[in-house]
C-alpha atoms as a PDB file:
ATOM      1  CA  UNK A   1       0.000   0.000   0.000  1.00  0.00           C
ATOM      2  CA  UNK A   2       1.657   2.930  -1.450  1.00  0.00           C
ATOM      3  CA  UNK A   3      -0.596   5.526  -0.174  1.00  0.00           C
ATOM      4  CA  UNK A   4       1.209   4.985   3.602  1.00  0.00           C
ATOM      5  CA  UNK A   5       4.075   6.246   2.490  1.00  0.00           C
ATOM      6  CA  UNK A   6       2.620   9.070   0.363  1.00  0.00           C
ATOM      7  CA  UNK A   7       1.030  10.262   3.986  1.00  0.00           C
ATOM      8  CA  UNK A   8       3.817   9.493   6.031  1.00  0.00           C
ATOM      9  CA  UNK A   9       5.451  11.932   3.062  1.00  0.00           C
ATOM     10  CA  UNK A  10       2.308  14.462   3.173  1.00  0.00           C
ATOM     11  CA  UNK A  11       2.925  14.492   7.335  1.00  0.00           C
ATOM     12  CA  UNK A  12       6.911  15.339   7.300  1.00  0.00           C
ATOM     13  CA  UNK A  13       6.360  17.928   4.218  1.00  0.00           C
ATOM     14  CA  UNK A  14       3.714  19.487   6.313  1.00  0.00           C
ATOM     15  CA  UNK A  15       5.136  19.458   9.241  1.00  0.00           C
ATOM     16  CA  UNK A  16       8.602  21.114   8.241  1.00  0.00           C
ATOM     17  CA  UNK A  17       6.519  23.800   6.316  1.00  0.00           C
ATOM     18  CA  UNK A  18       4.668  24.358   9.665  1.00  0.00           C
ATOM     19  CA  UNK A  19       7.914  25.410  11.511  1.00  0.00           C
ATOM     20  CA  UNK A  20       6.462  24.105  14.580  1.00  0.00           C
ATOM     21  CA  UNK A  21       3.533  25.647  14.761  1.00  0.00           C
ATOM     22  CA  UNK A  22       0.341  23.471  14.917  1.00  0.00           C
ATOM     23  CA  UNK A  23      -1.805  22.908  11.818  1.00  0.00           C
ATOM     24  CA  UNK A  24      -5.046  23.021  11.471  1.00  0.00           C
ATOM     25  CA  UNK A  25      -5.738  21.934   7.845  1.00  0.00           C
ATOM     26  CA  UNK A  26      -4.302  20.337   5.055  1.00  0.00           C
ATOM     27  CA  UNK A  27      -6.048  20.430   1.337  1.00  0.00           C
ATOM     28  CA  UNK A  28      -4.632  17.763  -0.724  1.00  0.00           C
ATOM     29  CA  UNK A  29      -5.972  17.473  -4.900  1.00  0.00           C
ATOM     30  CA  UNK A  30      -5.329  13.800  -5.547  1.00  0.00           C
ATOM     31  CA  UNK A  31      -6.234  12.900  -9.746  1.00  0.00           C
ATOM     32  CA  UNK A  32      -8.188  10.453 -10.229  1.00  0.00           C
ATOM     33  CA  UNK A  33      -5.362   9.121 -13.120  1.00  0.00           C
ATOM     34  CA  UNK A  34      -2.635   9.012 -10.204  1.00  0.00           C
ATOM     35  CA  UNK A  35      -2.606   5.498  -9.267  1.00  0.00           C
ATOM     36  CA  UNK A  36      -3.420   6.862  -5.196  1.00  0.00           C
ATOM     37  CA  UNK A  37      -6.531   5.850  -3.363  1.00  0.00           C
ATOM     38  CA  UNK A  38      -7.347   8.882  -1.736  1.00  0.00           C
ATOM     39  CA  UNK A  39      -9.555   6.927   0.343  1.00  0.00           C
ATOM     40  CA  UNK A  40      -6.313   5.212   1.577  1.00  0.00           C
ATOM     41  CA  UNK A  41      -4.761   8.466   2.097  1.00  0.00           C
ATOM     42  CA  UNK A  42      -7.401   9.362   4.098  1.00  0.00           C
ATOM     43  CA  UNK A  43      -7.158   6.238   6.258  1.00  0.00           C
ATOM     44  CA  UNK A  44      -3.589   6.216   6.974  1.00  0.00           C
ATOM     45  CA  UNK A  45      -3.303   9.601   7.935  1.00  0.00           C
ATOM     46  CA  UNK A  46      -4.351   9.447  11.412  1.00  0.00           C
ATOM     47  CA  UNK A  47      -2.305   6.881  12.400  1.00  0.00           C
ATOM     48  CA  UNK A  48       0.721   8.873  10.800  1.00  0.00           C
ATOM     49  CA  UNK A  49       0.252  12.347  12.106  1.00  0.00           C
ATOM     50  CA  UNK A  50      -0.190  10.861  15.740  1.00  0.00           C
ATOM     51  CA  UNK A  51       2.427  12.598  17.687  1.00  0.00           C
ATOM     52  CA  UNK A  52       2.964  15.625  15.245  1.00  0.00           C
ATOM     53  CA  UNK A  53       2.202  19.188  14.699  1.00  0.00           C
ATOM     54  CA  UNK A  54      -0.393  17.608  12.347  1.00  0.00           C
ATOM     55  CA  UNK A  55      -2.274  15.372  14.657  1.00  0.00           C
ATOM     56  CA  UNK A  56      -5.222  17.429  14.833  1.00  0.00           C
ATOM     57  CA  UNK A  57      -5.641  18.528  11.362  1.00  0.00           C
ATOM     58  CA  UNK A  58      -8.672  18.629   9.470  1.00  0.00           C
ATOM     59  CA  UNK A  59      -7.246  16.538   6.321  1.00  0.00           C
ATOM     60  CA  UNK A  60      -9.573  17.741   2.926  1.00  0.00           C
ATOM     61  CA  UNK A  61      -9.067  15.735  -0.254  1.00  0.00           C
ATOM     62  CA  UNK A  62     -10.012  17.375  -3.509  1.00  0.00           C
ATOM     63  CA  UNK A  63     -10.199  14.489  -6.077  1.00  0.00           C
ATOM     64  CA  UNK A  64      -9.356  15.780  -9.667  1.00  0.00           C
ATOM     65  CA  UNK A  65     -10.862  14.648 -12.712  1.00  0.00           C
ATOM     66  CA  UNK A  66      -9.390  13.312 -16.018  1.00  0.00           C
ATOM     67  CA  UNK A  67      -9.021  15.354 -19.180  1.00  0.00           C
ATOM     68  CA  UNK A  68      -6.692  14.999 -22.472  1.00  0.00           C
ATOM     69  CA  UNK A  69      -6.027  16.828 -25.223  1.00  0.00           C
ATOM     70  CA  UNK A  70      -5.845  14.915 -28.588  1.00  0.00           C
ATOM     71  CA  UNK A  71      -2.652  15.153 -30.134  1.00  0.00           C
ATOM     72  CA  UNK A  72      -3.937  14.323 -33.701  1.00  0.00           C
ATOM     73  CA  UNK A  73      -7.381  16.770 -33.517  1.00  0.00           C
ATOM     74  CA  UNK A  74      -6.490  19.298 -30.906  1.00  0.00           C
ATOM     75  CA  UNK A  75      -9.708  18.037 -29.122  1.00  0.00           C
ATOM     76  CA  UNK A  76      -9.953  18.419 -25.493  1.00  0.00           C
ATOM     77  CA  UNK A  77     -12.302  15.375 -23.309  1.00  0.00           C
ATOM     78  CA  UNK A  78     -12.487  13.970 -20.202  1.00  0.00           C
ATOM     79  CA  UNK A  79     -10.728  10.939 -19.846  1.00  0.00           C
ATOM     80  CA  UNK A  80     -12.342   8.484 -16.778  1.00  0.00           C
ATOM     81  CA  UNK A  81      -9.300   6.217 -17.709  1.00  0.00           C
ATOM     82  CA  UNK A  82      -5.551   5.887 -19.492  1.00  0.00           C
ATOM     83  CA  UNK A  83      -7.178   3.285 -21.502  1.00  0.00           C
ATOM     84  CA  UNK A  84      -9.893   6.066 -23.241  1.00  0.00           C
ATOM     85  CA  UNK A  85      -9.342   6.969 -26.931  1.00  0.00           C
ATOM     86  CA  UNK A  86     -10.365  10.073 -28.605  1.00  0.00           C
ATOM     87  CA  UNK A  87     -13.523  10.236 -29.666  1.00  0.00           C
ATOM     88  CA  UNK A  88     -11.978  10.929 -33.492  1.00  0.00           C
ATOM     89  CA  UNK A  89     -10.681   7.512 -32.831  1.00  0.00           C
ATOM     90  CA  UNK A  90      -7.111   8.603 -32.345  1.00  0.00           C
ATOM     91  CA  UNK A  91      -4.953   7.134 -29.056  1.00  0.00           C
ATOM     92  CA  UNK A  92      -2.767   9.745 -29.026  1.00  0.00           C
ATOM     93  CA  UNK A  93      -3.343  11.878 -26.567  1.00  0.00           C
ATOM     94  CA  UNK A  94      -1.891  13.570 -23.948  1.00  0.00           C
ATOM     95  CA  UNK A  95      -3.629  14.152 -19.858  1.00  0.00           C
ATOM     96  CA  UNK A  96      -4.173  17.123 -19.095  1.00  0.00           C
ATOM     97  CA  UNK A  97      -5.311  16.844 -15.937  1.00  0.00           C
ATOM     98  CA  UNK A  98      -6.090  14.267 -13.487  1.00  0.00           C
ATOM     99  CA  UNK A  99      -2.385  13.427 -12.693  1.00  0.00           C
ATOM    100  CA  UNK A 100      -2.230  15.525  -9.834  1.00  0.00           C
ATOM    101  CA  UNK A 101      -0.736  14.671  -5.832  1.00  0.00           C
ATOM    102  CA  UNK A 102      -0.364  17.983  -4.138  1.00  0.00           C
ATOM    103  CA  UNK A 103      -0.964  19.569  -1.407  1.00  0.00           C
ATOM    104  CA  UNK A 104      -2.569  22.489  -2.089  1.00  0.00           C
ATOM    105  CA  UNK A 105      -3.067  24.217   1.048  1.00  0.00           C
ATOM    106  CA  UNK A 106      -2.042  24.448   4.731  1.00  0.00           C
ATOM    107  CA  UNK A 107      -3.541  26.074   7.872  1.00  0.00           C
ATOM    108  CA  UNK A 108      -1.780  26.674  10.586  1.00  0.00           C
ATOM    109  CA  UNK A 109      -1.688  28.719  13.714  1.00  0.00           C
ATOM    110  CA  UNK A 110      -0.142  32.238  13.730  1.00  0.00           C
ATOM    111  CA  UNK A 111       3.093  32.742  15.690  1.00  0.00           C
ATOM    112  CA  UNK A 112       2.888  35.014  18.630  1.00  0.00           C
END
């Protein structure tokens, strides 16, 4: 399970960002062509912030949707999977979006 370590990653990268302050919330975008289960993500977190400036974040997950741009028509589509085709029947495309694993946003205290 792959997405442990991606939260284990999202934790330390939020928690050096955070200078030691504690955080609040964490907005993540997770594409729905990444290969994560943000689902997973969202179960392994807890267990991986425990004892960390992120413990009691809120953790939002903004799932991203597919698109591609046709590389033969200039078309742009949503694209549910890497297996779609264009619908002027070409397979040469290239995502758009959908890719995504970022973390697009972190609250956090303010220093006194």
């Amino acid at each position: 399970m792959h997405e442990l370590a991606i939260a284990r990653n999202i934790v330390e990268l939020v928690t050096e960002a955070a200078r030691g302050r504690r955080v609040h919330r964490i907005t993540l975008e997770i594409g729905k062509l990444s290969g994560v289960a943000p689902e997973c993500v969202a179960f392994c977190f807890p267990e991986v912030a425990r004892g960390t400036p992120v413990e009691a974040a809120e953790l939002e997950i903004r799932e991203i949707e597919g698109r591609a741009r046709c590389e033969s028509c200039g078309g742009e589509f949503p694209l549910p999977d890497l297996t779609a085709i264009c619908p002027c029947g070409s397979l040469h495309l290239r995502p758009v979006t959908g890719e995504e694993l970022s973390v697009k946003c972190i609250e956090v205290e303010e220093a006194c």
